[in-house]
Protein backbone atom coordinates (compact mmCIF):
# COMPACT_ATOMS: atom_id res chain seq x y z
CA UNK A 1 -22.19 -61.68 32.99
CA UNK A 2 -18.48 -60.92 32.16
CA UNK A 3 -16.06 -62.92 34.10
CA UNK A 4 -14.47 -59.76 36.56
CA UNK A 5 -10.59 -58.99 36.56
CA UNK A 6 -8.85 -58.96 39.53
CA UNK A 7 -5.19 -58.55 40.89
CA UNK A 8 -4.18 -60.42 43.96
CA UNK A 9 -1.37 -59.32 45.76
CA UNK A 10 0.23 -61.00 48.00
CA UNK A 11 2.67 -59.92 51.09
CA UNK A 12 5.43 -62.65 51.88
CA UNK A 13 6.67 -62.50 55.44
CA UNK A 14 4.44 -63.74 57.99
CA UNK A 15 1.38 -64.30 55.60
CA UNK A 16 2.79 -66.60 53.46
CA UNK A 17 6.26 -67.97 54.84
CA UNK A 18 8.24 -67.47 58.13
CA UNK A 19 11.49 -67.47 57.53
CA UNK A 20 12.61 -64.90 60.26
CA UNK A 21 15.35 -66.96 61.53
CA UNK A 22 17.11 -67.06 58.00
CA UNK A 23 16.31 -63.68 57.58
CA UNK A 24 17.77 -62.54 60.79
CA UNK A 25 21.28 -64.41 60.02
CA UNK A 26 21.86 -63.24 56.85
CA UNK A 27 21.16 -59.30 57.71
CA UNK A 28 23.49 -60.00 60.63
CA UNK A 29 26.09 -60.70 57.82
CA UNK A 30 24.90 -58.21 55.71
CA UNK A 31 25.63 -55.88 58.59
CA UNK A 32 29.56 -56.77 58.60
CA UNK A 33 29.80 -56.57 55.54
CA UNK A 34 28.82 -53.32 55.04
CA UNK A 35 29.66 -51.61 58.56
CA UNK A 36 33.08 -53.91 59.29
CA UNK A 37 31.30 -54.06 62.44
CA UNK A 38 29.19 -57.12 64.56
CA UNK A 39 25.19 -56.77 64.47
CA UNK A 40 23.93 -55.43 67.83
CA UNK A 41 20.11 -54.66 67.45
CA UNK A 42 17.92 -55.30 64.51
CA UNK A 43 15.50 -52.92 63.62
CA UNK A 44 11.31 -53.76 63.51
CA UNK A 45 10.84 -55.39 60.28
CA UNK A 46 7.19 -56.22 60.52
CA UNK A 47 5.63 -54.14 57.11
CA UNK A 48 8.25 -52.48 56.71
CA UNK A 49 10.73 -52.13 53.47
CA UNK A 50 14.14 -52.95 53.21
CA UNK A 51 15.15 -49.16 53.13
CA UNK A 52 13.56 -48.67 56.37
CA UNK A 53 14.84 -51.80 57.76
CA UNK A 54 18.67 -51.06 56.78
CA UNK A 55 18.34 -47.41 57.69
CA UNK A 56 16.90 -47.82 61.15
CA UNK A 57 19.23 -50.96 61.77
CA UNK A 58 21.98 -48.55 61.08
CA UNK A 59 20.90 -45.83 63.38
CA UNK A 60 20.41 -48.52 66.06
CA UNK A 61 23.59 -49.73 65.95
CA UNK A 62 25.36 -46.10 65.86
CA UNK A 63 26.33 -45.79 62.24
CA UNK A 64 25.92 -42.82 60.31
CA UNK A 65 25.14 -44.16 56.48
CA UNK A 66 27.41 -43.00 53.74
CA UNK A 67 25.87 -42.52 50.12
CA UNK A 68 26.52 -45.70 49.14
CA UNK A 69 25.75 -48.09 52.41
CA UNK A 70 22.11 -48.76 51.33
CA UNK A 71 22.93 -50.37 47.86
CA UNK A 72 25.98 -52.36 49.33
CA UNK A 73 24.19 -53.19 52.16
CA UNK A 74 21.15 -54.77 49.64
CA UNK A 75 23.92 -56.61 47.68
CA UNK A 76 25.23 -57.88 50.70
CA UNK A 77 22.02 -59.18 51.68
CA UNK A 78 21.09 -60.69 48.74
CA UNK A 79 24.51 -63.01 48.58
CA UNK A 80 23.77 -63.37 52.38
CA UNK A 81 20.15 -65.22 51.86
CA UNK A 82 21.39 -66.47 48.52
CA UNK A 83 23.66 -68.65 50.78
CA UNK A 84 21.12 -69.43 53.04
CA UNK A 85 18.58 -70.52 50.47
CA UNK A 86 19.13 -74.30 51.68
CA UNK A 87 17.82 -73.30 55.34
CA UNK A 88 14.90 -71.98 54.39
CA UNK A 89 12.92 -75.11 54.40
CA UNK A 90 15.04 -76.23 57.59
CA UNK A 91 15.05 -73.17 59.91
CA UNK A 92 11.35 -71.84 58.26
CA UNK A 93 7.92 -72.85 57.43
CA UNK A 94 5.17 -72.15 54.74
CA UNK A 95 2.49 -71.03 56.53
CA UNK A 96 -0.88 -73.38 57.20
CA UNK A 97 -3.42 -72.92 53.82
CA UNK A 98 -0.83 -70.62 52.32
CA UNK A 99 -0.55 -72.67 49.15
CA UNK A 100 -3.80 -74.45 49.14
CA UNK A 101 -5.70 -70.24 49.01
CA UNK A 102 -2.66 -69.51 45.86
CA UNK A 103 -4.11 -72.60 43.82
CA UNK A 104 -7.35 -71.99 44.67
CA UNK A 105 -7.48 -68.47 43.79
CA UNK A 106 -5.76 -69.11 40.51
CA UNK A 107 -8.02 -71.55 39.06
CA UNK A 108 -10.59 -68.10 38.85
CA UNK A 109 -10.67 -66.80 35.04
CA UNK A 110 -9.42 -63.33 35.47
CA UNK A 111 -7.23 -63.48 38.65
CA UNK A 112 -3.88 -62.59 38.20
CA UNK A 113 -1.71 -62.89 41.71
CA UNK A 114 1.61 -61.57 42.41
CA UNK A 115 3.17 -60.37 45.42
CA UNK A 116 3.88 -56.54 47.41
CA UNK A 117 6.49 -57.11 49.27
CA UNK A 118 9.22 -55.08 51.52
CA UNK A 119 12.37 -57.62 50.59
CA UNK A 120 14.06 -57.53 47.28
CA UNK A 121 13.51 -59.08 44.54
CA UNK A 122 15.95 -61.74 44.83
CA UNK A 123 14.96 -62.55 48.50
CA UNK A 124 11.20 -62.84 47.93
CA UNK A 125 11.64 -64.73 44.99
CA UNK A 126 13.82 -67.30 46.61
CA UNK A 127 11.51 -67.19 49.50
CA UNK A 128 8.55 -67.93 46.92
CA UNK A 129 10.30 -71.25 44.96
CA UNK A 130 11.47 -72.70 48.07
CA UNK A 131 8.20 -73.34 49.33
CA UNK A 132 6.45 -74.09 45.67
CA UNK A 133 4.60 -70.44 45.65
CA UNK A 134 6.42 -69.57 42.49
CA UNK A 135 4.46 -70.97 39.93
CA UNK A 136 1.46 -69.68 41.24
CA UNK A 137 2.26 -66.36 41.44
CA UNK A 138 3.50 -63.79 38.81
CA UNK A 139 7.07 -62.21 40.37
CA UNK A 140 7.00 -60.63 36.87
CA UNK A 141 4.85 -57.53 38.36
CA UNK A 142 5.22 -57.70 41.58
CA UNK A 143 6.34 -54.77 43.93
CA UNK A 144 9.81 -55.60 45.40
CA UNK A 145 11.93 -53.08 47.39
CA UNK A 146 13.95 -50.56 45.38
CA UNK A 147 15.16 -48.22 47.47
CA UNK A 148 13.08 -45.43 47.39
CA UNK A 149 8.91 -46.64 47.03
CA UNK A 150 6.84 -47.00 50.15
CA UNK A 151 4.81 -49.82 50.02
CA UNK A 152 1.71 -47.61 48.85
CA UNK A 153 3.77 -46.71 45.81
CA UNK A 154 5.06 -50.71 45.30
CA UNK A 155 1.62 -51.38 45.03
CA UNK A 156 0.75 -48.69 42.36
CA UNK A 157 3.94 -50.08 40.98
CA UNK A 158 2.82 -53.58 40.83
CA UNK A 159 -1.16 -52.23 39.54
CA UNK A 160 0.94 -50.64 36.37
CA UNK A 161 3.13 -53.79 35.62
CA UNK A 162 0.06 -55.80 35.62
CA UNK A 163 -1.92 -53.49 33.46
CA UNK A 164 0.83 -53.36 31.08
CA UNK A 165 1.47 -57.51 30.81
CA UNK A 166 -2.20 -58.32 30.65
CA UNK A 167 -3.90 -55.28 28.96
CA UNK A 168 -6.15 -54.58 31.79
CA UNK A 169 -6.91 -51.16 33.81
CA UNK A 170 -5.84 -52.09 37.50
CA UNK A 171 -6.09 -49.18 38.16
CA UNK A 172 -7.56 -47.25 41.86
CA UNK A 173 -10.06 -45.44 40.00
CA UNK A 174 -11.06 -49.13 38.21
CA UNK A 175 -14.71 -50.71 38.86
CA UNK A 176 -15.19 -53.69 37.16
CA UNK A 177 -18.61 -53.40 34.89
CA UNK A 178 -20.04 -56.03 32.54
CA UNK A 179 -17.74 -56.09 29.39
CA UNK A 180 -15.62 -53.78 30.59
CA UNK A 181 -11.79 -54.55 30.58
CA UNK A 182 -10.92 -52.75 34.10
CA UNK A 183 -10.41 -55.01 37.34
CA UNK A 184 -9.53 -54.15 41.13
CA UNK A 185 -6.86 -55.16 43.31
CA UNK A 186 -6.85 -57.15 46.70
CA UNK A 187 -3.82 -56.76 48.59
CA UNK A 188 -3.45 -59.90 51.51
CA UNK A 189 -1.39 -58.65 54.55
CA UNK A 190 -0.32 -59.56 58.00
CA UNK A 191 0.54 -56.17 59.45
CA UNK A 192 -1.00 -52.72 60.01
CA UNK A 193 0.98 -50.58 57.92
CA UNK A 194 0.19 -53.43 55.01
CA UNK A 195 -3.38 -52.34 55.89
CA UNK A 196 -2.38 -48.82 55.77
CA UNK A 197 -0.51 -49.11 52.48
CA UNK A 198 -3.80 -50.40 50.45
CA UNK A 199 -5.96 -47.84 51.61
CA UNK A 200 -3.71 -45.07 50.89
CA UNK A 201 -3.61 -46.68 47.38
CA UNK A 202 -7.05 -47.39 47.50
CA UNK A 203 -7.19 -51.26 47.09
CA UNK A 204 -8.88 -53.99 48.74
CA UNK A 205 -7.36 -55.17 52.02
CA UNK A 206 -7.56 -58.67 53.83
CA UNK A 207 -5.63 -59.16 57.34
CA UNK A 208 -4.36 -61.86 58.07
CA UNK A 209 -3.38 -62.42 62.02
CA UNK A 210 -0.18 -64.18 61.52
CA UNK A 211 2.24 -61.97 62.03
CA UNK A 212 2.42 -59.24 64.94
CA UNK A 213 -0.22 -58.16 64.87
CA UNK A 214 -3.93 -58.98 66.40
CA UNK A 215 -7.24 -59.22 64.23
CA UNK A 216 -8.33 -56.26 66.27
CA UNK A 217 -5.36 -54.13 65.05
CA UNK A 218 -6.06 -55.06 61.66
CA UNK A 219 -9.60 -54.51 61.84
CA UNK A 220 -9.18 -50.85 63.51
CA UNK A 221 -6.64 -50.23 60.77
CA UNK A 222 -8.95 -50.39 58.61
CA UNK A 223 -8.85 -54.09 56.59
CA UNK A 224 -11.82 -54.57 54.64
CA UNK A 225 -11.67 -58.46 56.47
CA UNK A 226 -9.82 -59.72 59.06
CA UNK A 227 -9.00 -63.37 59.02
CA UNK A 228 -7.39 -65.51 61.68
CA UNK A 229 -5.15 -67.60 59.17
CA UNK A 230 -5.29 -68.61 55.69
CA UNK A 231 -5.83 -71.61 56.87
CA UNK A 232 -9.77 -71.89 55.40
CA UNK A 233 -9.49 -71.71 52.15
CA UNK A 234 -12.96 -71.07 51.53
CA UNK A 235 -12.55 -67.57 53.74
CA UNK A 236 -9.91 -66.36 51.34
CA UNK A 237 -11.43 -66.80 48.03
CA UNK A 238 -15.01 -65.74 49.26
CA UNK A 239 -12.94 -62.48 50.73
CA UNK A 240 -11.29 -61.67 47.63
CA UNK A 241 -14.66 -62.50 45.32
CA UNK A 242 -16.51 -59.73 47.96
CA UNK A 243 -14.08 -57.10 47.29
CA UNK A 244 -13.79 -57.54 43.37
CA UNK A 245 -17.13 -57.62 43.02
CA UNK A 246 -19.55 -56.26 45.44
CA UNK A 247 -20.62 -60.19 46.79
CA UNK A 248 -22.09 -58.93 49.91
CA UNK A 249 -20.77 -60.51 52.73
């Protein structure tokens, strides 16, 4: 039997790393940097993207946006964490079997693992090499925010990055067949609208109830499995093998 492709993706925030506190600080200075004005109320950043984040934040805090205050404000968060990037270990925390599932997934022939996330690019990839994640996970094809993509359409984003790097159709129509060169995706998640995102895109979903929400919101949301942590290592893999390959559970 052929060895079957499959493309891990991975959300950040609350399933990998918490790093809310750091987070919090450096959108507060963000904020004044963009708006001249003090942070007030934050918006809900639980599966949400950036965009959504900065938009809402703004409307919370009684600022219309001007054309340009979404890419200043992303610059201004970027330097803001940038700065920060030697509190991350201090004020936040990799999250218990985070890094032990990572290895353990990638020593499978045919699993490439990346990450769909709702931070930039620069954010999530600091977020990634300060707790060791980097080099076990290709930021090369991730989905990052840009601006405009919902996560459903970062994640197509990420599918067509992958297919392009390693020649293989990761695609929502893809069913992995003996010899064939097609693989599916699995996209690991803390929050409901993660959940939401991979259906809508047709991929794999595992919950993971670290975050906000519960493993009954996940599971009514529709996750294909619902697990309590990462923290059993064994749980992840054998999840991700069931849903790229028809294991039964």
């Amino acid at each position: 039997m052929s060895t079957p492709y499959r493309l891990v993706l991975w959300n950040i925030d609350h399933t990998l790393v918490d790093v809310g506190r750091v987070t919090r600080d450096a959108y507060a200075e963000a904020f004044q940097r963009t708006t001249g004005r003090p942070l007030v109320r934050l918006a809900p950043v639980s599966g949400r993207t950036e965009s959504e984040i900065i938009f809402e934040t703004l409307a919370f805090n009684d600022i219309e946006p001007a054309d340009d205050d979404l890419a200043t404000f992303m610059a201004a968060l970027a330097q803001a964490f940038a700065a920060r990037r030697g509190l991350l270990r201090t004020h936040g925390r990799l999250l218990p079997g985070a890094k032990e599932a990572a290895v353990a997934l990638g020593r499978g022939r045919g699993c490439v693992q990346s990450v769909l996330t709702g931070s930039i690019q620069p954010n999530a990839v600091l977020k990634l090499a300060e707790f060791g994640l980097d080099t076990h996970l290709d930021t090369e094809v991730g989905g990052y925010e840009n601006g405009v993509y919902s996560k459903a359409a970062l994640l197509e984003l990420a599918r067509s990055r992958a297919s392009e790097k390693y020649g293989i159709a990761f695609d929502e129509s893809a069913a992995w067949q003996t010899g064939d060169t097609k693989g599916l995706t699995v996209y690991i998640a803390d929050s409901v609208r993660d959940v939401q995102a991979a259906k809508i895109a047709k991929a794999g979903s595992v919950g993971v109830a670290t975050g906000g929400a519960t493993e009954a919101e996940l599971r009514a949301a529709g996750a294909d499995v619902v697990l309590p942590t990462l923290a059993d290592t064994e749980s992840v893999v054998h999840a991700v093998e069931r849903l790229t390959t028809g294991t039964p559970s």
